[in-house]
Each structure stands twice: as structure tokens, then as C-alpha cells.
Protein backbone atom coordinates (compact mmCIF):
# COMPACT_ATOMS: atom_id res chain seq x y z
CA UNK A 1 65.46 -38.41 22.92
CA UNK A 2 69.01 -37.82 24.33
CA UNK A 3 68.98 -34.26 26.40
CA UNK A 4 71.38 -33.64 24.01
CA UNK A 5 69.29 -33.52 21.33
CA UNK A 6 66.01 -32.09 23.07
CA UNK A 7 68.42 -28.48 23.95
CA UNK A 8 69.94 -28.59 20.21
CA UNK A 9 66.58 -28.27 18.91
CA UNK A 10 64.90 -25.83 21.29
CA UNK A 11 68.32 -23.83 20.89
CA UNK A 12 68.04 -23.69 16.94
CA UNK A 13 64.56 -22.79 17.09
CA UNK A 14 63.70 -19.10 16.51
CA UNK A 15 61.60 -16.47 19.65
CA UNK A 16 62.14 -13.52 20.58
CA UNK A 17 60.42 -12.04 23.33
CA UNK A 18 56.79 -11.45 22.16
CA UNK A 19 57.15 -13.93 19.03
CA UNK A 20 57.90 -17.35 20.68
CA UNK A 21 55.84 -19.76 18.53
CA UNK A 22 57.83 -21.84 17.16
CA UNK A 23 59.57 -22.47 20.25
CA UNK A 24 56.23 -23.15 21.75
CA UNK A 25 55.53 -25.70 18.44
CA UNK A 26 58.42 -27.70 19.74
CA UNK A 27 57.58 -27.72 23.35
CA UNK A 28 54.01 -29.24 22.93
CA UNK A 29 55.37 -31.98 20.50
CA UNK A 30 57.59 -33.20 23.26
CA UNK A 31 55.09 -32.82 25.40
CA UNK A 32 52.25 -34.42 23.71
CA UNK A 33 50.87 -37.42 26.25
CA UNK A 34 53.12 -37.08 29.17
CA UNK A 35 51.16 -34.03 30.75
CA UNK A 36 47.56 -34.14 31.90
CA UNK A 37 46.69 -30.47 30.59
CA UNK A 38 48.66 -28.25 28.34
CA UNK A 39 47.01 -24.99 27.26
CA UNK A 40 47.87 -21.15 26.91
CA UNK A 41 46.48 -18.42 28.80
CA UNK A 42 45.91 -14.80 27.64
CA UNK A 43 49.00 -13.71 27.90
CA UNK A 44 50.90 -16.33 25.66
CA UNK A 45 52.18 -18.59 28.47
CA UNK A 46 52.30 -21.90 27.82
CA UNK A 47 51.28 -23.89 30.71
CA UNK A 48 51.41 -27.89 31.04
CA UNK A 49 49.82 -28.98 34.76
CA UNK A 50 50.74 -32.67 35.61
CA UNK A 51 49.39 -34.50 39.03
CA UNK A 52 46.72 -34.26 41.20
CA UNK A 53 47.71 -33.21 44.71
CA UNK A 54 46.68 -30.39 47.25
CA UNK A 55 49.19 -28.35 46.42
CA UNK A 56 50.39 -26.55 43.43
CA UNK A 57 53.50 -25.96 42.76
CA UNK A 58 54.16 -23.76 39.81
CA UNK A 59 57.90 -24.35 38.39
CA UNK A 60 58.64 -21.21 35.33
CA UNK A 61 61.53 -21.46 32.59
CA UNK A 62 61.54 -18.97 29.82
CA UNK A 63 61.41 -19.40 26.15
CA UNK A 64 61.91 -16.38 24.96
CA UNK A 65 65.86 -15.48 23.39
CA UNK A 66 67.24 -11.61 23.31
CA UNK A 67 66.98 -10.58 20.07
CA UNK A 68 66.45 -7.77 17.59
CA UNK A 69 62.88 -6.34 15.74
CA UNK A 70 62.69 -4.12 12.74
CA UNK A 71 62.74 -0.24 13.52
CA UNK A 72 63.42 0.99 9.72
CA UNK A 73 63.84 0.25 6.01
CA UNK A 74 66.01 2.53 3.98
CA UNK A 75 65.42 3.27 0.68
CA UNK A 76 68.11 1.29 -0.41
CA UNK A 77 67.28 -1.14 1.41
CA UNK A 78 69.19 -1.87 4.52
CA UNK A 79 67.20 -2.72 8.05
CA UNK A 80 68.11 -0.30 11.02
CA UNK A 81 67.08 -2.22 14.10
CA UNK A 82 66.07 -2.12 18.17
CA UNK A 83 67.08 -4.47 20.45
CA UNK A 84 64.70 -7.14 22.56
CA UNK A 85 66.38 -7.64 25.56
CA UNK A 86 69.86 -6.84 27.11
CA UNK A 87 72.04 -7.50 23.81
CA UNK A 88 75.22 -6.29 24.30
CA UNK A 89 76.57 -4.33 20.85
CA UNK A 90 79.91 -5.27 20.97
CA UNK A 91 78.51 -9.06 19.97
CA UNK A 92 76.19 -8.19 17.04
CA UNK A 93 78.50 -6.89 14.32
CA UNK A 94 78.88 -9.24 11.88
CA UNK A 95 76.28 -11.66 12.86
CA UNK A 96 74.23 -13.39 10.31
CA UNK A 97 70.43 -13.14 11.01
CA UNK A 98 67.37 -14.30 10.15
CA UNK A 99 64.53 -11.94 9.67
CA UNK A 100 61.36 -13.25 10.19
CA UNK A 101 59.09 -12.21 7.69
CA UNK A 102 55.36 -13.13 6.71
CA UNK A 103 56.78 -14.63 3.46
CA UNK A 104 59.06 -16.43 5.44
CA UNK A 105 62.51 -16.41 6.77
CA UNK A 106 64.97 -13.86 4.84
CA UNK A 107 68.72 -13.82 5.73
CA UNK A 108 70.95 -11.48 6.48
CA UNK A 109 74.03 -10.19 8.09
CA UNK A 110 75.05 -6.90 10.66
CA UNK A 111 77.24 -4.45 8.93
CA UNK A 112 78.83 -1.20 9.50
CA UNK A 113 81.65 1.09 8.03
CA UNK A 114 84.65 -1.31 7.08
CA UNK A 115 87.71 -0.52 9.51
CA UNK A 116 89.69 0.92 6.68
CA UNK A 117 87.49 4.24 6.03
CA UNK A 118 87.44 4.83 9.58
CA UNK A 119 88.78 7.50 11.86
CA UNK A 120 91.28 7.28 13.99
CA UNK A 121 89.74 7.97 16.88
CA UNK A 122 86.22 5.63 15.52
CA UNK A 123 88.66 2.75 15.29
CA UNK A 124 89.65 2.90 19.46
CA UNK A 125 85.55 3.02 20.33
CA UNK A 126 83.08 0.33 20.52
CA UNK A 127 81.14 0.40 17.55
CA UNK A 128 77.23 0.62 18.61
CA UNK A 129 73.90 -0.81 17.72
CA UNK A 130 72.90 2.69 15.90
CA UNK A 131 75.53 2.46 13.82
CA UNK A 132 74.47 -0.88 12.75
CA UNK A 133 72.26 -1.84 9.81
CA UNK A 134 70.78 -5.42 8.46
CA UNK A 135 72.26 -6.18 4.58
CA UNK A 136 69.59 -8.62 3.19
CA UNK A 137 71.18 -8.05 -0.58
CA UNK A 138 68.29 -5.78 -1.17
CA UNK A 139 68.58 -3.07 -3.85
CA UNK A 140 65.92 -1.10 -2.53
CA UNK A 141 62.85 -0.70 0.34
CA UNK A 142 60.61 -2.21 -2.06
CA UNK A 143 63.13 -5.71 -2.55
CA UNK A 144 62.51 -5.85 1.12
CA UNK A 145 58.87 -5.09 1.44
CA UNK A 146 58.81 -8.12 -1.42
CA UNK A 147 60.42 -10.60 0.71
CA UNK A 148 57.97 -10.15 3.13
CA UNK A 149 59.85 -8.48 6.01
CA UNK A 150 57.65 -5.25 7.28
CA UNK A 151 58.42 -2.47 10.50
CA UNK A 152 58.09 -4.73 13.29
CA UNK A 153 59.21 -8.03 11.96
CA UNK A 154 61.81 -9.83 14.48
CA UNK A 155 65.00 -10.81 13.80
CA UNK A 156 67.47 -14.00 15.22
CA UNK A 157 70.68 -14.78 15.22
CA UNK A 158 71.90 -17.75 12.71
CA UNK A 159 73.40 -20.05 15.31
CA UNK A 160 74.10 -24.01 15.60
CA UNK A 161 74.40 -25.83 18.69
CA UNK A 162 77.81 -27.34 18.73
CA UNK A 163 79.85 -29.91 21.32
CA UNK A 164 83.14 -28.69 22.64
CA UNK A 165 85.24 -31.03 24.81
CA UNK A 166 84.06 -32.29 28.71
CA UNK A 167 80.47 -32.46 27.39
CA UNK A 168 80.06 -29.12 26.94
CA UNK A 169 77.78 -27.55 24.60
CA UNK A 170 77.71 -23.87 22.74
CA UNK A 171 74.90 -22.11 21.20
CA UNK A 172 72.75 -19.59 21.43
CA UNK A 173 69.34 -18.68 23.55
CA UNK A 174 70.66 -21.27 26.08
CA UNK A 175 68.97 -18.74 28.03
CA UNK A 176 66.84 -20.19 28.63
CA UNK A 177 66.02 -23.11 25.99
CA UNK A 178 68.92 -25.17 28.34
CA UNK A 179 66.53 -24.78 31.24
CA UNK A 180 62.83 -25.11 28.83
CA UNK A 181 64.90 -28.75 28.15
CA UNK A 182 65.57 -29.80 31.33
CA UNK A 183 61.88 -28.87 32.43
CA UNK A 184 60.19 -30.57 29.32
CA UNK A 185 62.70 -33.95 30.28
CA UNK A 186 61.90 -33.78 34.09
CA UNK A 187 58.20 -33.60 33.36
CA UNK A 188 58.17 -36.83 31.07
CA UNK A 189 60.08 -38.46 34.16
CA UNK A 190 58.46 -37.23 37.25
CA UNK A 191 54.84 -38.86 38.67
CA UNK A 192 54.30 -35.75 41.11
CA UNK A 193 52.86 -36.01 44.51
CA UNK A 194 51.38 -32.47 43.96
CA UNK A 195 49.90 -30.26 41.35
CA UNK A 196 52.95 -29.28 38.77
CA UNK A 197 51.98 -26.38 36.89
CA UNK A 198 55.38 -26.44 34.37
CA UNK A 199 54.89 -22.80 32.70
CA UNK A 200 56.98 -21.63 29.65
CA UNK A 201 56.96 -18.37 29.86
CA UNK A 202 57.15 -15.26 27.64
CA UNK A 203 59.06 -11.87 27.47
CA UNK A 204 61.19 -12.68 29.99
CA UNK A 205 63.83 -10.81 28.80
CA UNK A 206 61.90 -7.73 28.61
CA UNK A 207 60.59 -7.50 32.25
CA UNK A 208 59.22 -10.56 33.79
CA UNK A 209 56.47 -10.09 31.90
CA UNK A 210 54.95 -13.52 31.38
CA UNK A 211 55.47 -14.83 34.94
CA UNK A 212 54.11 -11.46 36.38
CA UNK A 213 50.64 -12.61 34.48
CA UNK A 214 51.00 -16.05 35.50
CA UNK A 215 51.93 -16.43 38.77
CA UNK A 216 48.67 -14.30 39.80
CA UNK A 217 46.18 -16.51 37.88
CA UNK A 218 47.92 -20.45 39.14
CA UNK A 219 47.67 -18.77 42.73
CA UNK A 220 50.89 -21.29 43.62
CA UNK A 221 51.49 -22.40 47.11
CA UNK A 222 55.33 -22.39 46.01
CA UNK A 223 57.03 -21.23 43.19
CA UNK A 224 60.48 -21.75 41.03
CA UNK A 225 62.66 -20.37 38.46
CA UNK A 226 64.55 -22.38 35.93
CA UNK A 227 67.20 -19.75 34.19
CA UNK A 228 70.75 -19.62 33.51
CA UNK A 229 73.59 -18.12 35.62
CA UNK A 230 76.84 -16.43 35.29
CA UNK A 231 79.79 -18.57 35.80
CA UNK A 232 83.10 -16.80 35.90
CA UNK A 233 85.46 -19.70 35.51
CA UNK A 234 87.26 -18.39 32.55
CA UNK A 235 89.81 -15.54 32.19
CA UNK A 236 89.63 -11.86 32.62
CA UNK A 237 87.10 -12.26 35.37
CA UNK A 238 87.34 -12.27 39.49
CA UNK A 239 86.31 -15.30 41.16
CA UNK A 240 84.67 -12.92 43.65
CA UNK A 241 82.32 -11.65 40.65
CA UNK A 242 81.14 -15.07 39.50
CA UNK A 243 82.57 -17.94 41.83
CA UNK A 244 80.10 -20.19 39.79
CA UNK A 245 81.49 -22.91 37.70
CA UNK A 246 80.38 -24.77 34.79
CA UNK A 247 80.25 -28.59 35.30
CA UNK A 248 80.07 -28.31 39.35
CA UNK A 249 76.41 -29.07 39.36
CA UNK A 250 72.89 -26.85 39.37
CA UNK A 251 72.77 -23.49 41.50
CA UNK A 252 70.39 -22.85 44.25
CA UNK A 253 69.87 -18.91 44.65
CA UNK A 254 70.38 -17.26 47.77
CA UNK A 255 69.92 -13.93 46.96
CA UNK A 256 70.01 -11.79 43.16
CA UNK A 257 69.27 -8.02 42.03
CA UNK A 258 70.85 -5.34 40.53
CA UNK A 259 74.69 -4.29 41.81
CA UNK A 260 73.45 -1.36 43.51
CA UNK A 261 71.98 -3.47 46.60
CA UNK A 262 70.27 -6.45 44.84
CA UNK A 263 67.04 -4.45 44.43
CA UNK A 264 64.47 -5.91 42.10
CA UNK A 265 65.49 -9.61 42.49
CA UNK A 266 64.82 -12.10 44.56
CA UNK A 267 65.85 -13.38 48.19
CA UNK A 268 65.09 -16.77 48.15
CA UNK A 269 62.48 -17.54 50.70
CA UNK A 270 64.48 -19.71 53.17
CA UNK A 271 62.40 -22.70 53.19
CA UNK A 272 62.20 -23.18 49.37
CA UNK A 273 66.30 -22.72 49.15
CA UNK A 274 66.58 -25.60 52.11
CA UNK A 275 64.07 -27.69 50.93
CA UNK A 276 66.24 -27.62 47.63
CA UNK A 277 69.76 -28.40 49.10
CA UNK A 278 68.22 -30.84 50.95
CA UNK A 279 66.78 -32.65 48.12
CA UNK A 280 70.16 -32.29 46.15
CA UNK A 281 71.73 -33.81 49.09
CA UNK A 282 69.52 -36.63 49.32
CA UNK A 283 69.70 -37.72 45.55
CA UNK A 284 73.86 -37.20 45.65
CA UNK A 285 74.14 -34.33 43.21
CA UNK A 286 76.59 -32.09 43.39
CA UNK A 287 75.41 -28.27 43.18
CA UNK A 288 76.40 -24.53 43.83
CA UNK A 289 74.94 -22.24 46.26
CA UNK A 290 75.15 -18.64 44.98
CA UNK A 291 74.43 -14.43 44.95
CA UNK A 292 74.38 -13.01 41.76
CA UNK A 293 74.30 -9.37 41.45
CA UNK A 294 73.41 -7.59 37.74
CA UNK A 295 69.97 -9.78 37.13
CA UNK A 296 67.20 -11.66 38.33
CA UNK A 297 64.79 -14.33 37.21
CA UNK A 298 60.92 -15.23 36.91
CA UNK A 299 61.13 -15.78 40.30
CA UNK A 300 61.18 -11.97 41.44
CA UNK A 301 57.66 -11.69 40.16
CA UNK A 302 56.25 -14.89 41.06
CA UNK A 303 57.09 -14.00 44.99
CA UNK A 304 55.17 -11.19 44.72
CA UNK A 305 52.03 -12.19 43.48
CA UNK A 306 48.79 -12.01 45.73
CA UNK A 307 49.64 -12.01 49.26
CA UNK A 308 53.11 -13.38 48.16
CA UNK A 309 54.59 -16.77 47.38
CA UNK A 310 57.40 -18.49 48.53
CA UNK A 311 60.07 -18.47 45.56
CA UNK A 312 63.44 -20.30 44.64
CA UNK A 313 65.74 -20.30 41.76
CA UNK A 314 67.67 -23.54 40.23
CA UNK A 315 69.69 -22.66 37.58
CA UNK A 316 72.44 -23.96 35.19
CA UNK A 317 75.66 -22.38 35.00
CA UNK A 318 76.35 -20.77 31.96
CA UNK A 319 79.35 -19.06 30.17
CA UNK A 320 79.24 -16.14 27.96
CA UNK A 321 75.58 -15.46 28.49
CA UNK A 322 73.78 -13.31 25.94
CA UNK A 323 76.55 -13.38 23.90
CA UNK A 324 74.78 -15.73 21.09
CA UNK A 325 77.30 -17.91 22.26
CA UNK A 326 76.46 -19.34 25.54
CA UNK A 327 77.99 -22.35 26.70
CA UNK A 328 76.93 -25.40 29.54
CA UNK A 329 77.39 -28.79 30.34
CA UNK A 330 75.34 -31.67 29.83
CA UNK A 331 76.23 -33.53 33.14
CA UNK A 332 74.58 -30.33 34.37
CA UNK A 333 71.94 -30.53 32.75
CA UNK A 334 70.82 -33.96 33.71
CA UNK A 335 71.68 -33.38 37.29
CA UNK A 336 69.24 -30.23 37.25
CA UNK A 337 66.93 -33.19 35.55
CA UNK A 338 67.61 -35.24 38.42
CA UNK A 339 67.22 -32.60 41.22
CA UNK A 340 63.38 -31.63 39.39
CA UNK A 341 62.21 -35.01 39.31
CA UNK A 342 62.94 -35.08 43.48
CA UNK A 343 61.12 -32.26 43.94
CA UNK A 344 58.06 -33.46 42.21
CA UNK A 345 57.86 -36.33 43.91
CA UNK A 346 58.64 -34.92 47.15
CA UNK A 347 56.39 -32.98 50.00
CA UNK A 348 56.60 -28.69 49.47
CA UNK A 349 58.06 -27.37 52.02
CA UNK A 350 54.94 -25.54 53.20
């Protein structure tokens, strides 16, 4: 199956963190005879372990997608909401969603006050999440409670993965799905010289969760992150905030964390982030060294597991991200493909 096609359908497909099954459904069909074990732990990671060497090396991309979860049903039957994950509310009015119900799926779009009943002062402000509701074309609580959808059922965004020009693609939860892709496709090509333990994890947009759990039972001699990152090569941004550009190959993490001093991310351990240029070098792919401050990645927790492991980030540039919207490009992609496949079938740099 073309990468192409792989990313469309993990994009399309519906998890938010803490409800990522059918993502998961997907993953183990592609899976299915190109792994030597694939099973979950307690947590809800999926984990797929492929070679036999001395070493382990335990590689994470996330499967979970921001989203929304049920928080109230009025009795006239519109759905307040929470959020699950950073969504920012300036890109959920309007959206159409898909509640996921135990009856099934039940659509539905984010409203709020029309524009032309509003203040004059409301119109100038961002319009916020609270102020938000779900319109499923219910008539009542009961209509809704009918259809299946209860307090606590979550909610997607309606979105399909389209091309754009330069082999770029735009859709949404390409955080990470882009990066679940490009692990599933380097698996099926890699014969490892060590022990691959390729985990998809859970509620990683929610705290690290799933890799936190994960990273402690594997016991990894060396650990990586497969995520997204924020390129700025598009207006009404500094190329000192995001010199990261889409198309200019995968990104090898120096350093992330929050703005105030990169606390809570990752420094990538030295070895792990030279062992990966090298390799990049080697196999003549272009990439992108960066530090990103405002996030962090699976890797943060997976370094500090046990007596510590060393930990590295790869990650595909990514435009608009959480924005149900993201954009990346394919050449990318396959290069980040490329780049995973070397470092199976290379020695850890241990």
C-alpha cells in the first residue's frame, strides 16, 4: 500500500486520547505477519516487538488525536463539551463532529450565537469553548440519550485527508497518525539487528501517559519518539520561532520543553541525536536539526524511566498542528521511512 494511502486511512480513523480502538483495529491489520509479537499491555499500548538481538530498542509514536468528550446534555438537547488535549478554541466553531456513541456514530456540528445578535464588544473577542455547544438536530435530552450518545461519550472532528500541490497532504490527527504510518511502513521493511519494540501509544496528548507506563515495563537500552513538529515556513510567523520547514527532510531533536526554559521536555541524550545524523548522513537524506520550545514528546518520559534511558526524537515537520488541519509532505514521510529502516538494521549507539 502506497504511504499515501496507509496515513489517509489512519488519519480518517477516529481516537481520542483514552478511546483509540479503532485506530488500533487498523494498525494490527497492517501489521498482521510482518511482526513477530503484537500484543497490548495494561495500559492500552499497543506493542509490536520484531527481531531477536541483545538489545532492545523501544521506538514510540502516538495514536491518540486531540479531541473533545461529552460534559453535558441540555434539555433541549444540545452537547456542552471538554476538551482532550491542547485544542485551541478559535479552530472548533463550526466544525462538524462525530460523536461516538454506543449506538454508533451520530453527527453533528459546533455552534454558538450567530454574529448578528451579538454585542459589540462580543464580536472583537475570541469566541471560547464554553460558549460552544454540539447541535446533533436533537429536539430534546431524551433524542440524544436515543441515539446512543451518553456523559462521557467522545467526540471527532469530520475531516478528509486531501493532496495539495508539492506532495503535500492536509488532514487532521497527523499528529501523530503521519508518524503511526511511517512506523507501521518501516517495520514491514526493516529485518532488525536488535530487539524493536514499535509501541503505539495512548493519551499522549494528555500527559505522556502511555509511554510513562511503557517505557518502565520494555526496560529499553535506547529509546525514540516519532511525533510531529512545528514548522514555521508560512506567514505571520518568525523564522527564529520555527526555522523548521516542511519538505526539507525529518527533524532530529536537540533539545524541547516549555518556553519558560524548556522544562519538562527532553534534551536529547547526545549519543542517540549523533547516532541519528549519522545514519541520515550515511543513507543521503536530507533532514533538520532543531529546538522547539512550547511541547515535548514520548520521549520526555521514556528517558526517565528506571535508572534512565537514553532518548531521541525524529519527527516530521508539520504545519498548522492541532488545528484539524495539519499539513506534511510525503517525500518526508518516506525519508523518515528510510532513516527508521537504518536504524533497525544498524548497531545502538550504546
Amino acid at each position: 500500500m502506497p504511504l499515501y494511502e496507509l496515513i489517509k486511512e489512519l488519519s480518517e480513523s477516529s481516537g481520542v486520547a483514552g478511546f483509540e480502538g479503532e485506530v488500533f483495529d487498523v494498525v494490527k491489520r497492517h501489521l498482521n505477519g510482518f511482526v513477530d509479537e503484537l500484543y497490548s499491555d495494561g495500559f492500552g499500548n499497543l506493542i509490536a516487538v520484531k527481531g531477536k538481538g541483545k538489545y532492545k530498542l523501544l521506538v514510540a509514536a502516538h495514536v491518540d488525536e486531540i479531541g473533545l468528550i461529552v460534559k453535558h446534555i441540555d434539555d433541549n438537547g444540545f452537547i456542552r463539551f471538554a476538551k482532550l488535549g491542547g485544542v485551541p478554541d478559535h479552530v472548533l466553531l463550526g466544525q462538524r463532529v462525530k460523536v461516538h456513541g454506543v449506538k454508533g456514530v451520530v453527527r453533528g456540528v459546533i455552534g454558538c450565537k450567530a454574529i448578528h445578535v451579538m454585542k459589540e464588544d462580543e464580536r472583537k473577542q475570541l469566541v471560547t469553548y464554553d460558549k460552544m455547544f454540539i447541535d446533533v438536530g436533537a429536539r430534546s435530552k431524551r433524542e440524544v440519550e436515543d441515539l446512543g450518545v451518553k456523559l462521557g461519550s467522545p467526540i471527532t472532528i469530520e475531516k478528509e485527508l486531501v493532496m495539495l500541490g508539492n506532495g503535500l497532504v492536509c488532514g487532521k490527527s497527523l499528529d501523530d497518525r503521519a508518524g503511526v504510518a511511517v512506523l507501521i511502513e518501516a517495520l514491514k521493511r526493516a529485518s532488525p539487528r536488535h530487539k524493536v519494540y514499535a509501541v503505539f501509544t495512548v493519551q499522549e496528548e494528555v500527559g505522556l501517559r502511555g509511554a510513562t507506563v511503557v517505557a518502565y515495563s520494555v526496560k529499553p537500552d535506547v529509546g525514540l519518539a516519532i511525533d510531529t513538529t512545528i514548522a514555521g515556513d508560512h506567514p505571520e510567523i518568525a523564522v527564529h520561532e520555527a526555522p523548521v520547514k516542511v519538505g526539507f527532510g525529518p527533524v532530529i531533536l536537540v533539545a524541547d520543553g516549555r518556553r519558560d526554559g524548556l522544562g519538562g521536555g527532553l534534551i536529547a541524550h547526545p549519543k542517540v541525536r549523533q547516532w541519528l545524523v549519522n545514519l541520515a548522513e550515511d543513507i543521503n537524506i536530507p533532514y533538520q536539526l532543531e529546538v522547539v520550545e512550547g511541547g515535548t514528546t514520548d520521549a520526555a518520559a521514556i528517558q526517565l524511566s528506571r535508572q534512565g534511558v537514553p532518548a531521541g526524537v525524529v519527527s516530521l515537520p508539520a504545519r498548522y498542528l492541532h488545528s484539524f488541519s495539519e499539513v506534511v509532505s510525503l517525500a518526508d514521510a518516506e525519508n523518515l521511512v528510510k532513516l527508521l529502516v537504518k536504524a533497525f538494521e544498524s548497531d545502538l549507539p550504546i
